[in-house]
Protein backbone atom coordinates (compact mmCIF):
# COMPACT_ATOMS: atom_id res chain seq x y z
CA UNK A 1 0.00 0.00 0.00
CA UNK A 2 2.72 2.42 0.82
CA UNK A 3 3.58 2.43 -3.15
CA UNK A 4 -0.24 3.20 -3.55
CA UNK A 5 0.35 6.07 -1.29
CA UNK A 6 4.10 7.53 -2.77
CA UNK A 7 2.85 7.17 -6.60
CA UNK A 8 -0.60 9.23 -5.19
CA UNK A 9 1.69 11.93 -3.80
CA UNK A 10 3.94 11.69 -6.72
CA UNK A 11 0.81 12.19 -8.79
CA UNK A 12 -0.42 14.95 -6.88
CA UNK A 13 -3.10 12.75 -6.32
CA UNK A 14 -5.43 11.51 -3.18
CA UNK A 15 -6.68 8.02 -2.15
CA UNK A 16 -10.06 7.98 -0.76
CA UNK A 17 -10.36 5.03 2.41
CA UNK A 18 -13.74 4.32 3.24
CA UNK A 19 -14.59 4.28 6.62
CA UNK A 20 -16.00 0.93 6.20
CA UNK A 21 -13.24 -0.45 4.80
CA UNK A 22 -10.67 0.27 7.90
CA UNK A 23 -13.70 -1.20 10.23
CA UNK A 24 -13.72 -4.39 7.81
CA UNK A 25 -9.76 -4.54 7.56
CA UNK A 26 -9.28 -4.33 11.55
CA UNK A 27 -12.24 -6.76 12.03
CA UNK A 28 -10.60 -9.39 10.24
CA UNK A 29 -6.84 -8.44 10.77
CA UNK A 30 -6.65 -6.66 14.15
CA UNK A 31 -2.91 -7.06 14.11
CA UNK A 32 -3.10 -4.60 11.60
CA UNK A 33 -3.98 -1.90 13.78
CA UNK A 34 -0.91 0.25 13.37
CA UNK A 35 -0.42 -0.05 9.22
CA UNK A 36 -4.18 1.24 9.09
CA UNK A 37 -3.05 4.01 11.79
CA UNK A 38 0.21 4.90 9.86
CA UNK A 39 -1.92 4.69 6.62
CA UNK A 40 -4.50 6.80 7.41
CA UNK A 41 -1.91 9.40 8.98
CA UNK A 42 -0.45 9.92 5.68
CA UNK A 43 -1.28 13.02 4.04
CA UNK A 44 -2.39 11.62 0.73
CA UNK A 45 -4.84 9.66 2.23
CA UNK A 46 -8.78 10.78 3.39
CA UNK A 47 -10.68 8.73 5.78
CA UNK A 48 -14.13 8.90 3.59
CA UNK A 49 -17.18 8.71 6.06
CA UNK A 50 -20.61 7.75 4.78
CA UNK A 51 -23.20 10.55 5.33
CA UNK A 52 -27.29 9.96 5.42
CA UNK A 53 -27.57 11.25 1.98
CA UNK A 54 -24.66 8.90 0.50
CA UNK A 55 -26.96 5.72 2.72
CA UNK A 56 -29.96 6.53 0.32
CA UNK A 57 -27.99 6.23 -2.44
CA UNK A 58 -25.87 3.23 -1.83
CA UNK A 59 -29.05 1.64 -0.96
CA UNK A 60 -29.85 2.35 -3.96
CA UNK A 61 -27.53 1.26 -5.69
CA UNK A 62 -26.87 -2.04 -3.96
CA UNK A 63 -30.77 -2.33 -4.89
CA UNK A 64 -30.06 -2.01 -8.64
CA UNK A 65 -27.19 -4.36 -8.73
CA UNK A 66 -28.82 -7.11 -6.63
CA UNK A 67 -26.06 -7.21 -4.08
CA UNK A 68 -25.28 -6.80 -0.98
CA UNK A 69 -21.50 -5.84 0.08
CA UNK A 70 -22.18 -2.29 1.40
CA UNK A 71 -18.16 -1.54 1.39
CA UNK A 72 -17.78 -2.65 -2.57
CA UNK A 73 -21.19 -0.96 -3.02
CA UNK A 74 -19.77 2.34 -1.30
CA UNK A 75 -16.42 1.81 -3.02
CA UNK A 76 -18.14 1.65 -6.40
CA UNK A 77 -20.28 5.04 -5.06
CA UNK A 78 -17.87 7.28 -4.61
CA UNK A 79 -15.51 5.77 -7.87
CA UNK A 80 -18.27 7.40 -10.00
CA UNK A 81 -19.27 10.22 -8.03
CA UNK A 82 -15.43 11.69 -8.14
CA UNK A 83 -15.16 9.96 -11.82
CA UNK A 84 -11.42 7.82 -10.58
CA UNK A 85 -10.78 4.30 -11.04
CA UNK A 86 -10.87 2.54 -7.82
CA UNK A 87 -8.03 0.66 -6.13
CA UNK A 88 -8.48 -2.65 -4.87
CA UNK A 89 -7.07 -6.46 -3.70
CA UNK A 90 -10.11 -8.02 -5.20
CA UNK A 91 -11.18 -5.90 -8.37
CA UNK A 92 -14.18 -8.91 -9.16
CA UNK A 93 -15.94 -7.89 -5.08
CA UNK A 94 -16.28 -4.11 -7.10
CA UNK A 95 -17.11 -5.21 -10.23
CA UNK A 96 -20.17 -7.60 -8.91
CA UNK A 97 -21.76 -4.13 -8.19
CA UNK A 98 -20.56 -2.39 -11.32
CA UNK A 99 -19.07 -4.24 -14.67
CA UNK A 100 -17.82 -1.33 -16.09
CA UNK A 101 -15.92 0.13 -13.27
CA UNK A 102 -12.35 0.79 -13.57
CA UNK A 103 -10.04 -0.89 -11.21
CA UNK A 104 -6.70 -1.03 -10.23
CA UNK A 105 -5.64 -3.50 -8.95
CA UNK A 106 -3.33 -3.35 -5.67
């Protein structure tokens, strides 16, 4: 992740974390604890939280694609809101919600 993170800042570019996905992350892989920490202290990086409005929506959403994975589903959300290509371990989990989505993969 940390060449995520210097090619972003190279690029001039952020990378957008939901919120959901550090919960999901630390659930499985508590050990992790202090990358997420040193992660999310990294200036290139924005801790995304998911607002009432953006629920609606990625209800939604999830509704149209017939799944339910609320972090792909919120992934995908904000991909097409900001128009970037999403980063991700496991590009198929995004693309179950949308096809045409562009991901990188990590």
């Amino acid at each position: 992740m940390q060449t995520w993170v210097a090619a972003a800042g190279g690029l001039g570019l952020s990378l957008l974390v939901p919120e959901l996905a550090v919960t999901e992350v630390l659930t499985l892989r508590p050990d992790q604890q202090n990358t997420v920490e040193d992660l999310l202290a990294h200036p290139q990086v924005l801790l995304d939280r998911l607002t009432q409005p953006d629920r609606r929506h990625l209800d939604e959403l999830l509704e149209h694609a017939a799944v339910f994975d609320v972090c792909a589903g919120w992934t995908v959300q904000r991909a097409r809101d900001r128009g970037w290509s999403a980063v991700s371990a496991d590009p198929p989990r995004l693309h179950h919600v949308d096809a045409l989505l562009d991901v990188d993969p990590v």
